[in-house]
C-alpha atoms as a PDB file:
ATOM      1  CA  UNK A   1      22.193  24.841  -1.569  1.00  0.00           C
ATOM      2  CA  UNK A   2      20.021  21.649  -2.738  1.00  0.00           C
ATOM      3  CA  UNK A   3      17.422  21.974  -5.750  1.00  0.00           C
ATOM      4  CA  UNK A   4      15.045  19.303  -6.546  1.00  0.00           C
ATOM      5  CA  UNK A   5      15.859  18.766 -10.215  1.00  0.00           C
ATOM      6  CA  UNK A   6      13.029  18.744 -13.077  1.00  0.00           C
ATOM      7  CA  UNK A   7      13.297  15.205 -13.410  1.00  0.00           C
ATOM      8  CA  UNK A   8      12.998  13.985  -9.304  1.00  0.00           C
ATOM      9  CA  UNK A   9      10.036  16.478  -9.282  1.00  0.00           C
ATOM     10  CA  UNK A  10       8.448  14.821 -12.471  1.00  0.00           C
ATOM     11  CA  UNK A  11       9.063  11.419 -10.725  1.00  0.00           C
ATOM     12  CA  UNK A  12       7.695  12.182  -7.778  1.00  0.00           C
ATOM     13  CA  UNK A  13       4.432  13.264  -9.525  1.00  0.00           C
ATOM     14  CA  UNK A  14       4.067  10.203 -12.089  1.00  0.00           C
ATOM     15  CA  UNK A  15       4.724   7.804  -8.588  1.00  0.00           C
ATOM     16  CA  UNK A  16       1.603  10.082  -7.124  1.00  0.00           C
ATOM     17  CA  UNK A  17      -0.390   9.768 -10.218  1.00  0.00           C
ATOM     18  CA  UNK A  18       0.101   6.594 -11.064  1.00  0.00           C
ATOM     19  CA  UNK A  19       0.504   4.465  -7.431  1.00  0.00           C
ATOM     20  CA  UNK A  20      -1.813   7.320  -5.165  1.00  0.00           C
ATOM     21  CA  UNK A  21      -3.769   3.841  -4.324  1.00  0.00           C
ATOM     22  CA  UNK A  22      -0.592   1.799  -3.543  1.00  0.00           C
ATOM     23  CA  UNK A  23      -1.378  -0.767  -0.778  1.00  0.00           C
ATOM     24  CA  UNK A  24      -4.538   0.850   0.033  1.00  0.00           C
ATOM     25  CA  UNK A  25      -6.408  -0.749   3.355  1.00  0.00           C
ATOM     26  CA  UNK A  26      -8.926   0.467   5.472  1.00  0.00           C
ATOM     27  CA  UNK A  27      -5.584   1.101   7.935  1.00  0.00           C
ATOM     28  CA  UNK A  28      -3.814   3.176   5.782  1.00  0.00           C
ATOM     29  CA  UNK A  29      -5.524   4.332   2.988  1.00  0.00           C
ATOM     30  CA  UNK A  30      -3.287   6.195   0.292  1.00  0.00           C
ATOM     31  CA  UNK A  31      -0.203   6.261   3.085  1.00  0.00           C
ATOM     32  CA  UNK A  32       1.881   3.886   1.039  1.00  0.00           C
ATOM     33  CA  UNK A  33       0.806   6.226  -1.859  1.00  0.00           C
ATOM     34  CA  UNK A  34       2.518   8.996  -0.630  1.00  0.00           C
ATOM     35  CA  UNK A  35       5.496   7.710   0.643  1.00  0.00           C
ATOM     36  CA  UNK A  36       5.940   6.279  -3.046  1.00  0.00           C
ATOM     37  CA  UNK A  37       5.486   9.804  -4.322  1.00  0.00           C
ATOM     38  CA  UNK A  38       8.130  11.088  -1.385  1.00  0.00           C
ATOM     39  CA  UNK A  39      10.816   8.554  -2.255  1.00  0.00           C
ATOM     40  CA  UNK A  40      12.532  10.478  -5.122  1.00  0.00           C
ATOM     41  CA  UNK A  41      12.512  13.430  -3.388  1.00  0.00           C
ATOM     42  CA  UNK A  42      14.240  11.778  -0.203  1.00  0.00           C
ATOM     43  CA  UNK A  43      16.658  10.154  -2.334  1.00  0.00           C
ATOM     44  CA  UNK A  44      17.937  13.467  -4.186  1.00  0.00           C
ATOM     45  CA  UNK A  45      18.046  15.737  -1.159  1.00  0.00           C
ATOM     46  CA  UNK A  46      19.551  12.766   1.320  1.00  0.00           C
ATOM     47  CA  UNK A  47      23.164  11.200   0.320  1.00  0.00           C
ATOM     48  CA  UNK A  48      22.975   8.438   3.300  1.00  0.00           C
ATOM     49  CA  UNK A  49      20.413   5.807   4.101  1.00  0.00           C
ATOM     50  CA  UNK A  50      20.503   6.680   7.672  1.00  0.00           C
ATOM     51  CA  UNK A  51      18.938   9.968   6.644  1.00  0.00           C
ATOM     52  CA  UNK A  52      16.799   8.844   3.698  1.00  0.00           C
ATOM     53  CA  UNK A  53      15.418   5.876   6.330  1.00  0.00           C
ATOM     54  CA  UNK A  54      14.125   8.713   8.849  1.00  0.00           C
ATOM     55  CA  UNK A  55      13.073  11.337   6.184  1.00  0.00           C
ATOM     56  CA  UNK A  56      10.734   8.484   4.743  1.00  0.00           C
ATOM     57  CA  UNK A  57       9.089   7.527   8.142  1.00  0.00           C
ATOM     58  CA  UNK A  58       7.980  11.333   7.886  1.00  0.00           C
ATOM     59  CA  UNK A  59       5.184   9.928   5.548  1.00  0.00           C
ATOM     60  CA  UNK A  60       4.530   6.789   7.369  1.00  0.00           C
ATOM     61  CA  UNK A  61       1.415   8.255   9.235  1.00  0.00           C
ATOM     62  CA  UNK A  62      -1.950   8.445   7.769  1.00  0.00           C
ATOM     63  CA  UNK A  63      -3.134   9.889   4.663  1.00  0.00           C
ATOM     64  CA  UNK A  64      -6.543  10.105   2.867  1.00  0.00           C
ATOM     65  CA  UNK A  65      -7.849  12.750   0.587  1.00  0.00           C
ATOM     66  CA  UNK A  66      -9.266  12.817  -2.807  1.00  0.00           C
ATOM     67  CA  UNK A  67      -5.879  12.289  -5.223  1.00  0.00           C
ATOM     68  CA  UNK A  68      -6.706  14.638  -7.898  1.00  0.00           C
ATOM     69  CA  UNK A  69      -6.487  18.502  -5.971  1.00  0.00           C
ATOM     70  CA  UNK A  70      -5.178  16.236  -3.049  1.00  0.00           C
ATOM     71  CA  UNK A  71      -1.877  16.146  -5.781  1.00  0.00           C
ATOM     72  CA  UNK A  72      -1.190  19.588  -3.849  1.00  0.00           C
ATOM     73  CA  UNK A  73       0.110  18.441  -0.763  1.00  0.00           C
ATOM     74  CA  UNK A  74       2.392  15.955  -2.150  1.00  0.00           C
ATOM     75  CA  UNK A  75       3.853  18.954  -4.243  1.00  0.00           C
ATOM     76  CA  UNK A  76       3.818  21.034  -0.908  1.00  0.00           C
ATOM     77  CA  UNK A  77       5.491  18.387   1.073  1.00  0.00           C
ATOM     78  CA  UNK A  78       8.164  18.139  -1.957  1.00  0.00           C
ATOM     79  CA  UNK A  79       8.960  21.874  -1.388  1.00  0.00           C
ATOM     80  CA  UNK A  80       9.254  21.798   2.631  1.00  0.00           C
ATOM     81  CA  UNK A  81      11.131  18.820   2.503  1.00  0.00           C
ATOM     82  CA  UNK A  82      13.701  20.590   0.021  1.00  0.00           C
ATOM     83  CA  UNK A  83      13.432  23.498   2.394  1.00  0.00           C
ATOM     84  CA  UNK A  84      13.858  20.795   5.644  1.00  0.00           C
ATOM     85  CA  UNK A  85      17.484  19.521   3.341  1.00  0.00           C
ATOM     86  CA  UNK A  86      18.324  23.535   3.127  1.00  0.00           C
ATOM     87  CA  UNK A  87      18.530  23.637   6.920  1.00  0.00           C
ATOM     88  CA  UNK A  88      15.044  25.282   7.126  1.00  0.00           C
ATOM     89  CA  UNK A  89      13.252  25.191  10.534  1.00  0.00           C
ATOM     90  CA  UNK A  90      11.275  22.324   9.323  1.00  0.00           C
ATOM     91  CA  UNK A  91      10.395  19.138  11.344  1.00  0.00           C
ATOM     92  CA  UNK A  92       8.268  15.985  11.069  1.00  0.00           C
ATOM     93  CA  UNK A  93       5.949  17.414  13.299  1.00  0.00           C
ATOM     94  CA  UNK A  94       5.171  20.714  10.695  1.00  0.00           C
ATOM     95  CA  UNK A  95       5.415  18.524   7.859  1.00  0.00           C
ATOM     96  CA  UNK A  96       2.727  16.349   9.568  1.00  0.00           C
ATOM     97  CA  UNK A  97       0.227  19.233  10.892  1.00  0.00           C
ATOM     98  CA  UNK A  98       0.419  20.410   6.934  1.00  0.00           C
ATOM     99  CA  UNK A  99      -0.516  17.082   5.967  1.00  0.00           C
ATOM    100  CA  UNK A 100      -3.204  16.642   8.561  1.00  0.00           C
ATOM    101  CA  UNK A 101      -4.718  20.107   8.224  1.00  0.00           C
ATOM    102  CA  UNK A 102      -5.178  19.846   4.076  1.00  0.00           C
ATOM    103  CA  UNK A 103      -6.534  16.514   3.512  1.00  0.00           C
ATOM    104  CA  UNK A 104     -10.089  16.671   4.725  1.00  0.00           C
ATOM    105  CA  UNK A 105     -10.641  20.157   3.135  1.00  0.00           C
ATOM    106  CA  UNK A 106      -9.225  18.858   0.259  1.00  0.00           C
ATOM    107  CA  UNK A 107     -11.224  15.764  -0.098  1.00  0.00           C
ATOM    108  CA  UNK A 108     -14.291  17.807   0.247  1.00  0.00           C
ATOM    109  CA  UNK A 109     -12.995  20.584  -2.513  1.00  0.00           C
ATOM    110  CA  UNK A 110     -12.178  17.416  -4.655  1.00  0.00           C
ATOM    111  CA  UNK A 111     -15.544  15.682  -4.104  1.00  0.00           C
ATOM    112  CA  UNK A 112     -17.583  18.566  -4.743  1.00  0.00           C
ATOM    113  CA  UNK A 113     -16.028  19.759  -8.033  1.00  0.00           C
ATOM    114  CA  UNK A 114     -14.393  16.846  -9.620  1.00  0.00           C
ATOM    115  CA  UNK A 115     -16.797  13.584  -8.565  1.00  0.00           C
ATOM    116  CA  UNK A 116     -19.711  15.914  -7.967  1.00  0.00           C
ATOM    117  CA  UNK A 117     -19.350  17.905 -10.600  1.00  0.00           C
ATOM    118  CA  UNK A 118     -16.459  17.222 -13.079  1.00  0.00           C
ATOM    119  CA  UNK A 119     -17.923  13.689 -13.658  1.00  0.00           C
ATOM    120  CA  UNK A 120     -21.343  13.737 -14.257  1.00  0.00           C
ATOM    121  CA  UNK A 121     -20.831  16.193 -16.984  1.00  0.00           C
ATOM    122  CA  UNK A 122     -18.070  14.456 -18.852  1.00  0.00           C
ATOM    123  CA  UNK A 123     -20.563  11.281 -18.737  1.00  0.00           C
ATOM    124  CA  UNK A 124     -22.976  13.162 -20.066  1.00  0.00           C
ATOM    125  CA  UNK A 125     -21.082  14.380 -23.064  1.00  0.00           C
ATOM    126  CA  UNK A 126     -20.264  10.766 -23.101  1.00  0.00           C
ATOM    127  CA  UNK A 127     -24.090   9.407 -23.147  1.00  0.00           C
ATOM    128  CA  UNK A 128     -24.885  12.528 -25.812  1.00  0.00           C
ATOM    129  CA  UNK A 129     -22.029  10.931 -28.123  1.00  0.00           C
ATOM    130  CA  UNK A 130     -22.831   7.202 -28.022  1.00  0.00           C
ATOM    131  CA  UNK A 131     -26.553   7.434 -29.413  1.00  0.00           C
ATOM    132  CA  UNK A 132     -27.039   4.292 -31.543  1.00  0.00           C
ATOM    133  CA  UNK A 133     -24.366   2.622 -30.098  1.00  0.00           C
ATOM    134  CA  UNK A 134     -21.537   4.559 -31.111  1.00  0.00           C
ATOM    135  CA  UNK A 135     -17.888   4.222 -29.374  1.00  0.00           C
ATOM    136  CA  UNK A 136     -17.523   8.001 -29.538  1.00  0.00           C
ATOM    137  CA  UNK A 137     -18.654   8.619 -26.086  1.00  0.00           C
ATOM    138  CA  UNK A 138     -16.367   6.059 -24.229  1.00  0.00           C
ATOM    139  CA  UNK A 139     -13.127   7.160 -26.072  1.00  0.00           C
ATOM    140  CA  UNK A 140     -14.184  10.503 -25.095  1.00  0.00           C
ATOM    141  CA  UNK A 141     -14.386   9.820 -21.569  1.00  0.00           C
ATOM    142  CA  UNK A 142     -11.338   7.731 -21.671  1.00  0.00           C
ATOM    143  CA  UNK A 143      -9.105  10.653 -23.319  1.00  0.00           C
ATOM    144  CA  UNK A 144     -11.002  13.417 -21.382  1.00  0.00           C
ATOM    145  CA  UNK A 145     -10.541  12.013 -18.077  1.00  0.00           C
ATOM    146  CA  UNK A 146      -6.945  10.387 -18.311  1.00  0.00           C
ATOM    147  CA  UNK A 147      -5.401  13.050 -20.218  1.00  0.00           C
ATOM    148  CA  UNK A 148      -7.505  16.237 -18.095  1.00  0.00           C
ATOM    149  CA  UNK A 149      -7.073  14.938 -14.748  1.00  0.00           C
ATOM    150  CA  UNK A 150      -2.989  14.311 -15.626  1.00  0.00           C
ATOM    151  CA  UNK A 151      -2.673  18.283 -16.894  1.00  0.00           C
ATOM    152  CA  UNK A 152      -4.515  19.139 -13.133  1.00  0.00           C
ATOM    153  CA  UNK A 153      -2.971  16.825 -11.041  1.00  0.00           C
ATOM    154  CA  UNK A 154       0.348  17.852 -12.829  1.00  0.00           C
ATOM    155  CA  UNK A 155      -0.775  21.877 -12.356  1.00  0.00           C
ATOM    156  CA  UNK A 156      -1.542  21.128  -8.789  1.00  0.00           C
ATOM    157  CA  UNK A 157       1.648  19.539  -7.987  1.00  0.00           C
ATOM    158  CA  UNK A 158       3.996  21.949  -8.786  1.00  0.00           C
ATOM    159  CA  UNK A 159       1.757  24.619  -7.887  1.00  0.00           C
ATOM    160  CA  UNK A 160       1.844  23.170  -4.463  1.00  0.00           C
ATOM    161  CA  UNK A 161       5.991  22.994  -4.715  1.00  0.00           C
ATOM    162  CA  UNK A 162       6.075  26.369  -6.090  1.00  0.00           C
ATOM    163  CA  UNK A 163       3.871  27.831  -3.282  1.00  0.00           C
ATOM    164  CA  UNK A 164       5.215  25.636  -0.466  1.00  0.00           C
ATOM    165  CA  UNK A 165       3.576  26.783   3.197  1.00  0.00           C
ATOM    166  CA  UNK A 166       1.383  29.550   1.415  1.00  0.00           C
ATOM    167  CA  UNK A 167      -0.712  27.201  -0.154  1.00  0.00           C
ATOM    168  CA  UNK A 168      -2.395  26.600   2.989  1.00  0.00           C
ATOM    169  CA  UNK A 169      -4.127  29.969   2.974  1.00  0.00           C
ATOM    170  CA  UNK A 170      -4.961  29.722  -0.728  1.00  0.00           C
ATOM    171  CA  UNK A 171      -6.539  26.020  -0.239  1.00  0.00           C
ATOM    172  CA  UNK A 172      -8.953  26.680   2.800  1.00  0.00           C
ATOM    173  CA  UNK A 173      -9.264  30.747   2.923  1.00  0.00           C
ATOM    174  CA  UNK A 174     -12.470  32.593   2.162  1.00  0.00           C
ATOM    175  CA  UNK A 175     -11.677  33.081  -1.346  1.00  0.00           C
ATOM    176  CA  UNK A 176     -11.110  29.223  -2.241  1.00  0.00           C
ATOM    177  CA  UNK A 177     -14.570  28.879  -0.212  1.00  0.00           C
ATOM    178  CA  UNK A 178     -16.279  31.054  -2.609  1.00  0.00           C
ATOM    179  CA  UNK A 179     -14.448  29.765  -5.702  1.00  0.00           C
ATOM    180  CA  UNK A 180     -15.172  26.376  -5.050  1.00  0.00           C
ATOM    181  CA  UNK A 181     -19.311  27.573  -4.324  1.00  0.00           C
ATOM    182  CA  UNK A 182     -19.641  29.426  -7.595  1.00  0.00           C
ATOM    183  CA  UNK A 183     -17.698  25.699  -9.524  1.00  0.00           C
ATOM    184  CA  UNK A 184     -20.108  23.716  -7.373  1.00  0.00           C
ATOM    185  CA  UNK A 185     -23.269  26.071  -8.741  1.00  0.00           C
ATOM    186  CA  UNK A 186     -22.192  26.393 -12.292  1.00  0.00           C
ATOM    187  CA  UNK A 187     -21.908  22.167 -12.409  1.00  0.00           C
ATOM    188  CA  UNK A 188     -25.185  21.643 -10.883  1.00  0.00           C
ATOM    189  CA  UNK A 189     -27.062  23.478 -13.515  1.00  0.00           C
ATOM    190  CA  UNK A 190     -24.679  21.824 -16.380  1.00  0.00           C
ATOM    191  CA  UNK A 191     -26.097  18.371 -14.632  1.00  0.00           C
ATOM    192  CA  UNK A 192     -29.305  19.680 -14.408  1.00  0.00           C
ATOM    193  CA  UNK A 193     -29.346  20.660 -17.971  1.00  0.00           C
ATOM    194  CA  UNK A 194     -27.939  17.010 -18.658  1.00  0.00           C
ATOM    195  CA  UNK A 195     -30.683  15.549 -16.476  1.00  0.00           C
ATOM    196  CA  UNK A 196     -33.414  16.786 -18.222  1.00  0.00           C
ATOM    197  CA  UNK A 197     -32.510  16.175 -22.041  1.00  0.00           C
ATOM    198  CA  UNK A 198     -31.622  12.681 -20.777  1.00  0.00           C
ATOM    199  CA  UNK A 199     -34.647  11.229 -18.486  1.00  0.00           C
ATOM    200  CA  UNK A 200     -37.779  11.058 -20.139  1.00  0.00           C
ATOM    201  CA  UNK A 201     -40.454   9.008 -18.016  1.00  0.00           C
ATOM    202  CA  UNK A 202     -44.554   8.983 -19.051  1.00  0.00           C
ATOM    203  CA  UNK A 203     -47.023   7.009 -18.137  1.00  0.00           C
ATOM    204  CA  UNK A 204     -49.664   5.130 -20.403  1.00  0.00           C
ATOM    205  CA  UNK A 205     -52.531   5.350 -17.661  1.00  0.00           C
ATOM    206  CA  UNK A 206     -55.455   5.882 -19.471  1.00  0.00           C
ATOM    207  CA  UNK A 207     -59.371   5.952 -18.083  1.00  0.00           C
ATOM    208  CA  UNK A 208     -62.139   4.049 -20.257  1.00  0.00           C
ATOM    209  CA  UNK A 209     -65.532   4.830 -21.091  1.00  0.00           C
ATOM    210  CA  UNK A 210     -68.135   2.014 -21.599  1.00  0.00           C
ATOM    211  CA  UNK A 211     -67.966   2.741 -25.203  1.00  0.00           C
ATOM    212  CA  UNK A 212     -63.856   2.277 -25.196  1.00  0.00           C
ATOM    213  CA  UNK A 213     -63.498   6.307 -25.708  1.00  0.00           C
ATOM    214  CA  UNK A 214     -60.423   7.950 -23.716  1.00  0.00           C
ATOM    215  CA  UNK A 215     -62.014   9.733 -21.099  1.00  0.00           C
ATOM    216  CA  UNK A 216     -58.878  10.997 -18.924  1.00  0.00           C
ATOM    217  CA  UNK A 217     -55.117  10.691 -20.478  1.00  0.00           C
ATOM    218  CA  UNK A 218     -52.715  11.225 -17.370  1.00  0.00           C
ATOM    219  CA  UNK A 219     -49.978  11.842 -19.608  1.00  0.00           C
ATOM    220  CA  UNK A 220     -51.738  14.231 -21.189  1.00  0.00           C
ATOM    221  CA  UNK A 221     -53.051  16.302 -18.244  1.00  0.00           C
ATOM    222  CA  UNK A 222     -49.813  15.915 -16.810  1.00  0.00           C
ATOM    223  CA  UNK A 223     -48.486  17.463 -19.467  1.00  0.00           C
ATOM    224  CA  UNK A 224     -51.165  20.476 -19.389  1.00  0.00           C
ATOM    225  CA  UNK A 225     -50.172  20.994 -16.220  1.00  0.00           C
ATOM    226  CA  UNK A 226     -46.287  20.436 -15.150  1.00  0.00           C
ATOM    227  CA  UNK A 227     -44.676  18.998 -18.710  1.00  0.00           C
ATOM    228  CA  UNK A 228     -41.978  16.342 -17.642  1.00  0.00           C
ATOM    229  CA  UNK A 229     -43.432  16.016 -13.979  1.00  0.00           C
ATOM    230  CA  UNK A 230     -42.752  12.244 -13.853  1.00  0.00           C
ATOM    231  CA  UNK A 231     -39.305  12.668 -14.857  1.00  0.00           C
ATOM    232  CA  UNK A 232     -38.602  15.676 -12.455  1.00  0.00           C
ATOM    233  CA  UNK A 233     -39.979  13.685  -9.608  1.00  0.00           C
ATOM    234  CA  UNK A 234     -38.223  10.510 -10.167  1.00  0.00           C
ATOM    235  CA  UNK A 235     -34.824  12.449 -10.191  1.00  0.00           C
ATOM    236  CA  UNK A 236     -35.959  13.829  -7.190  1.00  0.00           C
ATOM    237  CA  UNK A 237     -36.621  10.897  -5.405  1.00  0.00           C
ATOM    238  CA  UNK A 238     -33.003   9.346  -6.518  1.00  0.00           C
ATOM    239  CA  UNK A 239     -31.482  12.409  -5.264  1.00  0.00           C
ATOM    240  CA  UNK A 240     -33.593  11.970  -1.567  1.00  0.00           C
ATOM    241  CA  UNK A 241     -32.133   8.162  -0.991  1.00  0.00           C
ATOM    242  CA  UNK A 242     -29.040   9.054  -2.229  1.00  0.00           C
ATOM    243  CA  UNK A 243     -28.273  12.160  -0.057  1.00  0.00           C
ATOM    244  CA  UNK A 244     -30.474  11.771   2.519  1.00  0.00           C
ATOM    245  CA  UNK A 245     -31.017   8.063   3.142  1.00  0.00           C
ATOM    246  CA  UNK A 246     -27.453   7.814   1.995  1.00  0.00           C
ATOM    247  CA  UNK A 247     -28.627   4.369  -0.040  1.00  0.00           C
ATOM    248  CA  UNK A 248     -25.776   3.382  -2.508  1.00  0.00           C
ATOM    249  CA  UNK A 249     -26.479   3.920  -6.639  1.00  0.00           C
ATOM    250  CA  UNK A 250     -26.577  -0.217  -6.838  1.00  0.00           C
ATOM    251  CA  UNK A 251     -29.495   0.164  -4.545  1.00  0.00           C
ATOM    252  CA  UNK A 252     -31.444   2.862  -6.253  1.00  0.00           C
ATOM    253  CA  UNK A 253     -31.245   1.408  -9.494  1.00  0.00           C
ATOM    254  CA  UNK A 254     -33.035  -1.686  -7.539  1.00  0.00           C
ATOM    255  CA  UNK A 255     -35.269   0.541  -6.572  1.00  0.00           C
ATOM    256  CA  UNK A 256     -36.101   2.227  -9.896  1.00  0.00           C
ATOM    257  CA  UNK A 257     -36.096  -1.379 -11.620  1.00  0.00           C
ATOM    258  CA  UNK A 258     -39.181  -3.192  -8.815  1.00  0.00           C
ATOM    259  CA  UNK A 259     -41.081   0.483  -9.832  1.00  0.00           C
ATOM    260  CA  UNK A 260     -40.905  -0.028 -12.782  1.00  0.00           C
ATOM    261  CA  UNK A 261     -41.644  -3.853 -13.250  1.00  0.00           C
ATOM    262  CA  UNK A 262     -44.624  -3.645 -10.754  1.00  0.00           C
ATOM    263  CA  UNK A 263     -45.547  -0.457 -12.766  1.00  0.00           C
ATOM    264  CA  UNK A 264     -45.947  -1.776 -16.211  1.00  0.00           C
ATOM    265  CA  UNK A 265     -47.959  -5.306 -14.573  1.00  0.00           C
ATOM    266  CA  UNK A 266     -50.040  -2.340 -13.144  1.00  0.00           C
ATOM    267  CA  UNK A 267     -50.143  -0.642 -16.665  1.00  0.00           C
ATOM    268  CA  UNK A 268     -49.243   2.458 -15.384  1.00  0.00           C
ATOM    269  CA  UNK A 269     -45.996   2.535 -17.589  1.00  0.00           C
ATOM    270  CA  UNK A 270     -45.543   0.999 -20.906  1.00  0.00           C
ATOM    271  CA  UNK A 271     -42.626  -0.602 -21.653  1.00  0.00           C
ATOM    272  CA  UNK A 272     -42.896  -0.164 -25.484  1.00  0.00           C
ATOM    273  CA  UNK A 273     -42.410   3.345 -24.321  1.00  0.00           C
ATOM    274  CA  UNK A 274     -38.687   2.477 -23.288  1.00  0.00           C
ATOM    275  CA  UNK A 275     -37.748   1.976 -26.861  1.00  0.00           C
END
């Protein structure tokens, strides 16, 4: 009977972790990716390179998901094809459907909790540790992301060779569904939270009288009524072009920059205020 060994399987996942964007195109996407990740395991179970030529073609057809959970199928794939080498009842075609059924729900799984969710936080921490220009916050990020998203991608790897075939009810069943809504509620109030220590916008709109007294303070009756109003609108309106108008961040920040040029020649903002 043919076991992977330790070392093929670690292989396998550093090729994955390291080269998931090999000769990326618009054609292929992560393909070449995969097959990287693949070779190692081909080579161990396969003595001749008649057999090691066909088992690679296996993962010649497309493949896109998001790499991090999408680090699961290649694991899941390693453990069918070891089954496939074991005289299994295992073909290109199952191998395939696997592949085919698990990377869109896993793209959305992994865009929802780890660039939806995962990432905004850790930038946060980031932006809370660089005040006055310290390098704490980007050598956080740096170790945080590199070193946490190896330790998942790793866990979801072998989880996906230890599981094999069953993973597919795990991944996309009702319980994963609700899982992945309770992640997906818990960041957004973590980014909210983040959001609203961070963004602080006022205006310095004030109305004369004829003897150069204050006679209405918009901040101020702003603040009487809704406190941070400005600042809870604007991230409102970033969140409307973004999601709904499906504008790119580039093109918001535009956006935010003409407001707020036209707004301090207009003297509704102050730009002293920025400092």
């Amino acid at each position: 009977m043919k076991k992977l060994s330790k070392k093929t399987l670690n292989h396998s996942f550093l090729n994955w972790f390291y080269g998931h964007l090999t000769c990326f195109s618009q054609e292929h996407m992560q393909t070449f990716g995969y097959m990287t990740a693949m070779l190692p395991i081909i080579q161990e179970l396969y003595d001749t390179n008649e057999e090691q030529t066909e088992k690679t073609l296996t993962y010649s057809t497309f493949f896109n998901t998001e790499p991090q959970v999408g680090s699961i199928v290649v694991g899941i794939t390693a453990g069918m094809e070891e089954a496939r080498a074991n005289g299994e009842p295992v073909d290109d075609e199952t191998i395939n459907g696997i592949r085919a059924g698990l990377m869109g729900p896993l793209a959305g799984i992994g865009d929802s909790l780890v660039v939806g969710t995962l990432l905004p936080i850790l930038l946060g921490i980031a932006l809370g540790l660089s005040g006055g220009g310290s390098p704490l916050g980007a050598v956080f990020y740096i170790l945080a992301w590199n070193i946490g998203m190896f330790l998942i991608m790793r866990f979801m790897y072998f989880k996906g060779y230890e599981l094999g075939g069953k993973a597919v009810e795990i991944l996309v069943g009702e319980k994963a569904n609700a899982i992945r809504d309770s992640i997906i509620m818990l960041g957004t109030m973590v980014i909210g939270g983040v959001t609203a220590s961070w963004i602080n916008i006022t205006t310095s709109f004030q109305m004369l009288g004829s003897d150069g007294s204050v006679i209405v303070d918009l901040q101020k009756t702003l603040n009487d009524v809704y406190p941070s109003i400005l600042s809870a609108v604007f991230v409102l309106i970033c969140w409307y072009l973004l999601s709904k108008k499906r504008l790119s961040p580039v093109v918001v920040m535009l956006i935010l920059v003409a407001v707020a040029f036209v707004g301090v020649l207009l003297g509704f903002f102050d730009p002293r205020l920025a400092y």
